[in-house]
Each structure stands twice: as C-alpha cells, then as structure tokens.
C-alpha atoms as a PDB file:
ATOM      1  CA  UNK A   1      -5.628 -13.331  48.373  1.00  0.00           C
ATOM      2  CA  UNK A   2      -2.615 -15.880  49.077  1.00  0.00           C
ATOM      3  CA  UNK A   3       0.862 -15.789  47.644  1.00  0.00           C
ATOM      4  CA  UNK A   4       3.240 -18.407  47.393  1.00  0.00           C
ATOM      5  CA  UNK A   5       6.352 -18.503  49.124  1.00  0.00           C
ATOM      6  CA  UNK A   6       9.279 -17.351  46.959  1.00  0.00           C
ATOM      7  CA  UNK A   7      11.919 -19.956  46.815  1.00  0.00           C
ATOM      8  CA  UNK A   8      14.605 -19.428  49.290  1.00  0.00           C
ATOM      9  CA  UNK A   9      17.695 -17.684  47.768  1.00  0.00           C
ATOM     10  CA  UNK A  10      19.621 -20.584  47.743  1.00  0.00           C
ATOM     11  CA  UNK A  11      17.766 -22.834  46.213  1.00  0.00           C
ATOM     12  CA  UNK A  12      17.965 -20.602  43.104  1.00  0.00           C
ATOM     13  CA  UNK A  13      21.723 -19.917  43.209  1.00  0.00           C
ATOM     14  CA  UNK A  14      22.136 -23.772  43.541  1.00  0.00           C
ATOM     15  CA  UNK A  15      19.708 -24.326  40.760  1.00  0.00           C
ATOM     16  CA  UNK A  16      21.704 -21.411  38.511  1.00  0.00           C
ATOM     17  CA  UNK A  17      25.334 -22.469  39.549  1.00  0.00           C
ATOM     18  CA  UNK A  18      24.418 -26.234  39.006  1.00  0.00           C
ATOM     19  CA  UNK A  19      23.099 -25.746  35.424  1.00  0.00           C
ATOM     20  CA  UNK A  20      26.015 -23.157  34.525  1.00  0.00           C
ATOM     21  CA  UNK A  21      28.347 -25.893  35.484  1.00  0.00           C
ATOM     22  CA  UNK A  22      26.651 -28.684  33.591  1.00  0.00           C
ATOM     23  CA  UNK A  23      26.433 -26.213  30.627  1.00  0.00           C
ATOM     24  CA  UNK A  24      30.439 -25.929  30.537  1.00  0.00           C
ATOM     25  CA  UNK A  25      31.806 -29.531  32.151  1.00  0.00           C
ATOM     26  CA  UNK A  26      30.004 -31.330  29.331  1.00  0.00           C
ATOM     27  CA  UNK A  27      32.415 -29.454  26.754  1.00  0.00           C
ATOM     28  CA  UNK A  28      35.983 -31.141  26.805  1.00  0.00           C
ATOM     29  CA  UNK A  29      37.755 -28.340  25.062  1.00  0.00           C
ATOM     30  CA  UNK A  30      36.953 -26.284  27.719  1.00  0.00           C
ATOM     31  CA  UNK A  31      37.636 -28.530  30.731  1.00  0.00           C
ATOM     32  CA  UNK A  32      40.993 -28.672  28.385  1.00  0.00           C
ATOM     33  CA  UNK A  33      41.835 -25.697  28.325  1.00  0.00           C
ATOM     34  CA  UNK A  34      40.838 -25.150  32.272  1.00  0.00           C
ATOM     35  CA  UNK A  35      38.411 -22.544  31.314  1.00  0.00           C
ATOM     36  CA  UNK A  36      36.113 -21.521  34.295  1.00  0.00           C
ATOM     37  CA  UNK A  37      33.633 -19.188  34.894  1.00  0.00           C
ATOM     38  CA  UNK A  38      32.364 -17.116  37.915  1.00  0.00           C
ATOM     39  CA  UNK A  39      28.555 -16.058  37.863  1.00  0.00           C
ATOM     40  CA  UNK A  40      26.640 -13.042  39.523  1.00  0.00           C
ATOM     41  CA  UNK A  41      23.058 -12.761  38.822  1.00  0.00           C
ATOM     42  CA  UNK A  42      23.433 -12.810  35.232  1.00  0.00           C
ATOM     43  CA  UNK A  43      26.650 -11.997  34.138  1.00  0.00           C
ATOM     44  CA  UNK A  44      29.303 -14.597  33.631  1.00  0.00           C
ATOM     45  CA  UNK A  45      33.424 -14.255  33.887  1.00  0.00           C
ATOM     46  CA  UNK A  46      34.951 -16.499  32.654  1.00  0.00           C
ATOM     47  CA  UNK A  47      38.579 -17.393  34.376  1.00  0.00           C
ATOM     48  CA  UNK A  48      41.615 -19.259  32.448  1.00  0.00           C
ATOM     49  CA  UNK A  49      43.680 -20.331  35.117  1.00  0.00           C
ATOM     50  CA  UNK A  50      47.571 -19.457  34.345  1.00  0.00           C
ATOM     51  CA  UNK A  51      49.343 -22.844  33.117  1.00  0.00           C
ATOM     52  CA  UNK A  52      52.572 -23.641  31.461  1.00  0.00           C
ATOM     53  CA  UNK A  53      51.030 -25.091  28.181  1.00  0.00           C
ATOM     54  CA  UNK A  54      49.153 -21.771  27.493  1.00  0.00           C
ATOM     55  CA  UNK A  55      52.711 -20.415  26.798  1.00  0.00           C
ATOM     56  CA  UNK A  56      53.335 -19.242  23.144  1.00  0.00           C
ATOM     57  CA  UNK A  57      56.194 -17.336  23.432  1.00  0.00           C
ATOM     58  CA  UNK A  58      58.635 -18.469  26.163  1.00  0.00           C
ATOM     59  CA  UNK A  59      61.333 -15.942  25.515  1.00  0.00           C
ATOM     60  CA  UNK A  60      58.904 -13.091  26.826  1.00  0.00           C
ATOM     61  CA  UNK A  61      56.900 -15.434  27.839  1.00  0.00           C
ATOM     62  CA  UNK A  62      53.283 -14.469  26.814  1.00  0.00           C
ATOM     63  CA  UNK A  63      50.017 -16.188  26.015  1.00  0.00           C
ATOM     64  CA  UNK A  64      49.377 -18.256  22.861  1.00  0.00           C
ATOM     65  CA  UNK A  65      47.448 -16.463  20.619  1.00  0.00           C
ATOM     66  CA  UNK A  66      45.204 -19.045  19.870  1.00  0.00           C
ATOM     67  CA  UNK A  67      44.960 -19.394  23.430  1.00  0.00           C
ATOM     68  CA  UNK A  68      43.557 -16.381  24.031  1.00  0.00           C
ATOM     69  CA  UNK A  69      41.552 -15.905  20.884  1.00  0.00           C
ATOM     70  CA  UNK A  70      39.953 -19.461  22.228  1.00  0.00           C
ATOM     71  CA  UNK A  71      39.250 -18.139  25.690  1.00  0.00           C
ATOM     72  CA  UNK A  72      37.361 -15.386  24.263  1.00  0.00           C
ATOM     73  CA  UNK A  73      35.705 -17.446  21.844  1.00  0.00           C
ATOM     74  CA  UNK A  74      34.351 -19.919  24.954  1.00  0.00           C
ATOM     75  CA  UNK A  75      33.164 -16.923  26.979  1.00  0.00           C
ATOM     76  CA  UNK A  76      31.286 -15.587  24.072  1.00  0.00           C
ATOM     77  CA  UNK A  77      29.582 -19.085  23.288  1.00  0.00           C
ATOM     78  CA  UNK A  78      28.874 -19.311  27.235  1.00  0.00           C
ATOM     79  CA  UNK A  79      27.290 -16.352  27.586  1.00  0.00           C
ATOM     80  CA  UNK A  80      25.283 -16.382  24.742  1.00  0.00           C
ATOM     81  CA  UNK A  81      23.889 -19.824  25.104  1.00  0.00           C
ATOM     82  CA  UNK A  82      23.385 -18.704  29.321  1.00  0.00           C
ATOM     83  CA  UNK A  83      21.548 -15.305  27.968  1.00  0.00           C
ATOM     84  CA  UNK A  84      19.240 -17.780  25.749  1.00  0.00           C
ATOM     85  CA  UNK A  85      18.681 -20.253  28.659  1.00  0.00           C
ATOM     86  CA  UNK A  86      18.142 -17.802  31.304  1.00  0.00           C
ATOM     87  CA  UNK A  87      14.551 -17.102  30.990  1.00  0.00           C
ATOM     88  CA  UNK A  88      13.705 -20.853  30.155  1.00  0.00           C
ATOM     89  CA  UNK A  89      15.556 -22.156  33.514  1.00  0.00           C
ATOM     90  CA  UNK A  90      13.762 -19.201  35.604  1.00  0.00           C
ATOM     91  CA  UNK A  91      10.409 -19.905  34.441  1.00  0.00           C
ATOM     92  CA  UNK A  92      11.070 -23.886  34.764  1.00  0.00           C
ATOM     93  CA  UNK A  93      10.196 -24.706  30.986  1.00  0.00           C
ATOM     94  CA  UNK A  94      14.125 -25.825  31.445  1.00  0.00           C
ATOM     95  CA  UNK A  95      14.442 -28.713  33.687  1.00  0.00           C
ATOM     96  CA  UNK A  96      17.695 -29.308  35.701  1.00  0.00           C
ATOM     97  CA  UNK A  97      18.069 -32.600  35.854  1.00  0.00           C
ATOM     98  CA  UNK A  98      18.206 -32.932  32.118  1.00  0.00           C
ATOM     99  CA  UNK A  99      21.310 -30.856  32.067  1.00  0.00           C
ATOM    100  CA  UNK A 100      22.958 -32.409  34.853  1.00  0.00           C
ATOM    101  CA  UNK A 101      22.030 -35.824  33.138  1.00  0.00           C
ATOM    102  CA  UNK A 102      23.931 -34.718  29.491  1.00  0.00           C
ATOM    103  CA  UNK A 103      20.728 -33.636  27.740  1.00  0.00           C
ATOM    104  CA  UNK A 104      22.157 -30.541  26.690  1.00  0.00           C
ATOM    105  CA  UNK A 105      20.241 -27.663  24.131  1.00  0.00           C
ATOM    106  CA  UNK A 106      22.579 -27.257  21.392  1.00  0.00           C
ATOM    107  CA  UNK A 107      25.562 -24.911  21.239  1.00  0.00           C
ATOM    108  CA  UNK A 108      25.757 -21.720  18.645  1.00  0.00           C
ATOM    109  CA  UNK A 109      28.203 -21.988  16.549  1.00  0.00           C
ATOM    110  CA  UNK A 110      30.496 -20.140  15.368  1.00  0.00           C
ATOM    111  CA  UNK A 111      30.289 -17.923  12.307  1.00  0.00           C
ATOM    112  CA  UNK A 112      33.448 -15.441  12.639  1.00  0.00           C
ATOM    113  CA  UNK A 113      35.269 -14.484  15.146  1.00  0.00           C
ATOM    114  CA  UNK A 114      37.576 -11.333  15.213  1.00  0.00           C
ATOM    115  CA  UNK A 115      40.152 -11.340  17.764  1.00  0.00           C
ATOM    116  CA  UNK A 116      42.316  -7.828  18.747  1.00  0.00           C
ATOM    117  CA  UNK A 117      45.638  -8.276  20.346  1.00  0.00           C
ATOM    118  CA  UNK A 118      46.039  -5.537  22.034  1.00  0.00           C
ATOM    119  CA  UNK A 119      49.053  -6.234  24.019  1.00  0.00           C
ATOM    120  CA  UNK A 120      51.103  -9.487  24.972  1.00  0.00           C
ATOM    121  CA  UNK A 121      49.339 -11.329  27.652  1.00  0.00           C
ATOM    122  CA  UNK A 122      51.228 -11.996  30.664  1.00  0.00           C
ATOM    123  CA  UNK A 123      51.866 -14.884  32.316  1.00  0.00           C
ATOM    124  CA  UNK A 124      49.156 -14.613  34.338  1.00  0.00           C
ATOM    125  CA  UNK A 125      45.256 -15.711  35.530  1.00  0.00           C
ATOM    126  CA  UNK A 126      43.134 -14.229  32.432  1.00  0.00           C
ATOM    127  CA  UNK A 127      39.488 -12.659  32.911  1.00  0.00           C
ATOM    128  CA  UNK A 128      37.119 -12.383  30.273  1.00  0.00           C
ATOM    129  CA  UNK A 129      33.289 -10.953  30.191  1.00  0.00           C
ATOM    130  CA  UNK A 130      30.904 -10.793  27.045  1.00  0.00           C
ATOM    131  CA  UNK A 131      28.109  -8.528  26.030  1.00  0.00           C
ATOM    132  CA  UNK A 132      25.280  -9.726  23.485  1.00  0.00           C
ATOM    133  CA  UNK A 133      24.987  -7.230  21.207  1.00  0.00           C
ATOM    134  CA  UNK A 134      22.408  -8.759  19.413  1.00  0.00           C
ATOM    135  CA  UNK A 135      20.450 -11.961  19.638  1.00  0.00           C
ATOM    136  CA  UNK A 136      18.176 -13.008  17.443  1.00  0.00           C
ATOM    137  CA  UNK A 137      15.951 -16.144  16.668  1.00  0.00           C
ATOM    138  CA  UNK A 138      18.928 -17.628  13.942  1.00  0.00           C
ATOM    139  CA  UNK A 139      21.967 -15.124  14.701  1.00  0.00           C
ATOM    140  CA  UNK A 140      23.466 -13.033  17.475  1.00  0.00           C
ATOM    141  CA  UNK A 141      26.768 -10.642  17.844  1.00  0.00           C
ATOM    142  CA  UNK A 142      28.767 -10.811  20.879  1.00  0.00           C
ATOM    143  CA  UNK A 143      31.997  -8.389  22.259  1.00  0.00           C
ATOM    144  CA  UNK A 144      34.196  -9.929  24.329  1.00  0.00           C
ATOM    145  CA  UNK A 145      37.381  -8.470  26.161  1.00  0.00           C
ATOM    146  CA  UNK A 146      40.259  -9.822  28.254  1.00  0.00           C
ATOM    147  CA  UNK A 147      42.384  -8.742  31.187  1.00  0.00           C
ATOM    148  CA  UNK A 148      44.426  -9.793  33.519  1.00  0.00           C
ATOM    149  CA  UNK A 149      45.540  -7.308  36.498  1.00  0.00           C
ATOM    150  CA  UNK A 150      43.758  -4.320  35.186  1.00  0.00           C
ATOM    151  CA  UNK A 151      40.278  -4.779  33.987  1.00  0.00           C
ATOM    152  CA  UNK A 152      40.573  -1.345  32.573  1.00  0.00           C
ATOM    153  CA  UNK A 153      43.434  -2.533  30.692  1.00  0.00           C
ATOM    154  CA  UNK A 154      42.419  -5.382  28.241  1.00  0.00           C
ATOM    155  CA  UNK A 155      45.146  -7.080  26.766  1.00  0.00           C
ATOM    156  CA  UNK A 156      42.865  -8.764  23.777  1.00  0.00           C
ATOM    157  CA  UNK A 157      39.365  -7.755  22.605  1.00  0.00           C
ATOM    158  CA  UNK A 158      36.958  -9.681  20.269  1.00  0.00           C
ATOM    159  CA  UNK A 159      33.979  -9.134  17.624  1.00  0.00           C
ATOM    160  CA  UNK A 160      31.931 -12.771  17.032  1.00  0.00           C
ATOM    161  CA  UNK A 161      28.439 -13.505  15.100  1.00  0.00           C
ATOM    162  CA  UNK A 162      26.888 -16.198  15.656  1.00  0.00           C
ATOM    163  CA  UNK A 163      24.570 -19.303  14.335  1.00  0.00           C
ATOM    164  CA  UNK A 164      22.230 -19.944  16.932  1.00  0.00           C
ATOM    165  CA  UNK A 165      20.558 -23.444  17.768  1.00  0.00           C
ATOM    166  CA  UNK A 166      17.139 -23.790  16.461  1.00  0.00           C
ATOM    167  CA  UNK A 167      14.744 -23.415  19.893  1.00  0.00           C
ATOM    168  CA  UNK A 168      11.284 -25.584  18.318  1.00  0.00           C
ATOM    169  CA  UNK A 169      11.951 -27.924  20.520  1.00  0.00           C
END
C-alpha cells in the first residue's frame, strides 16, 4: 500500500499566508487603518502599527477609542471568517487563486459589538487575538482583547455576535 507524498511545509504556509493576505488586502478599511496580522498555525494576531492619526487624545496622548474598538472589531471579523475558511482551504474545496483574484466568500457582519476600555492605550504598536466562542451555521460569538507591552495586561477587551455569510454556495 502507497502513500502520497505530503506537501512540503512550505508550500502550505505559502498557500495559508497567501490566502490570509488576500482575505484582509481586499478590505480598504483595514489597509486604512494599517491593520496587520501575524499567523501561526491557526491563530491570528492582528498588529495596528502605532501612527499619528490613531491619536484621540493628544494631551495624554492615547488611542482613539474608536480606534481601538475598530481594531478589535477587524480581528474578530478576521478570525472568524479564517476559523470558517480553514477547513475548506485545507481540504482544497477553497481554491487560491480565486482569492488572490478578488473572488472573496462573504464577510460576517456585524451584529453588536461590546468594547471594554480598560485603560488608556499608549502610544504604542497594539496586539490583538480573538477566540470563537461560538460558531454556528447563521451566528457566532467572538472575545477579543488588546495589549500593547504586556500581553497580560490588556488595555481594551471586547464581546461581538455575529451574522455569518450563508455557506450554500
């Protein structure tokens, strides 16, 4: 009894880092806001680059709020939707060269999103990682937290649900 060759190792991180980064370059808000995100295995971090703009409050200074409750909000909707593709680009139902070539699956959306402001962010490189609490075939619940120096010491945390894209194709 023959077995195939497993694909070399990177051939698959080149095939998973070139569909995360068609995923988030074909979303302008988050190429606005410089949003970035760093992948091992599975797991995504996302990475907002410090800039001037992202100032709210130049007397301290610290982050906008809505700057951070948006960062948050992006790594929850990236993670969820790379949770849901996952097993569809390993099994190669999920073709990569309609990603790279725009033909994205849809997005979830956005149902509520509770942000926590724990303390002022700094002005600073920000980190963020998701969990999927839940996913289900029309709805999901994410948790998302954010740090900067100390990932033990999260400077905003976040609660979202979900819509998620219908998947008939």
């Amino acid at each position: 009894m023959s077995r195939s060759r497993p694909e070399p190792v990177q051939v698959i991180k080149q095939r998973r880092d070139a569909a995360l980064h068609a995923l988030v370059d074909h979303v302008p808000y988050i190429r606005f806001m410089g949003i970035q995100f760093d992948r091992r295995g599975d797991e995504l971090t996302g990475v907002m680059p410090f800039e001037e703009k992202l100032i709210g409050n130049p007397l301290l200074p610290a982050l906008h709020g809505g700057a951070t409750s948006a960062f948050l909000e992006v790594t929850s909707i990236i993670t969820l939707s790379w949770a849901m593709l996952w097993d569809e680009m390993e099994s190669g139902e999920l073709a990569l060269e309609t990603f790279e070539a725009g033909d994205l699956p849809r997005l979830p959306k956005t149902i509520d999103f509770t942000v926590d402001y724990l303390r002022s962010g700094l002005p600073r490189d920000a980190y963020a990682r998701s969990v999927v609490t839940r996913s289900g075939r029309r709805y999901a619940s994410v948790r998302a937290e954010a740090w900067q120096d100390n990932r033990a010491r999260p400077f905003a945390q976040a609660t979202g649900h979900f819509l998620m894209p219908r998947r008939d194709g």
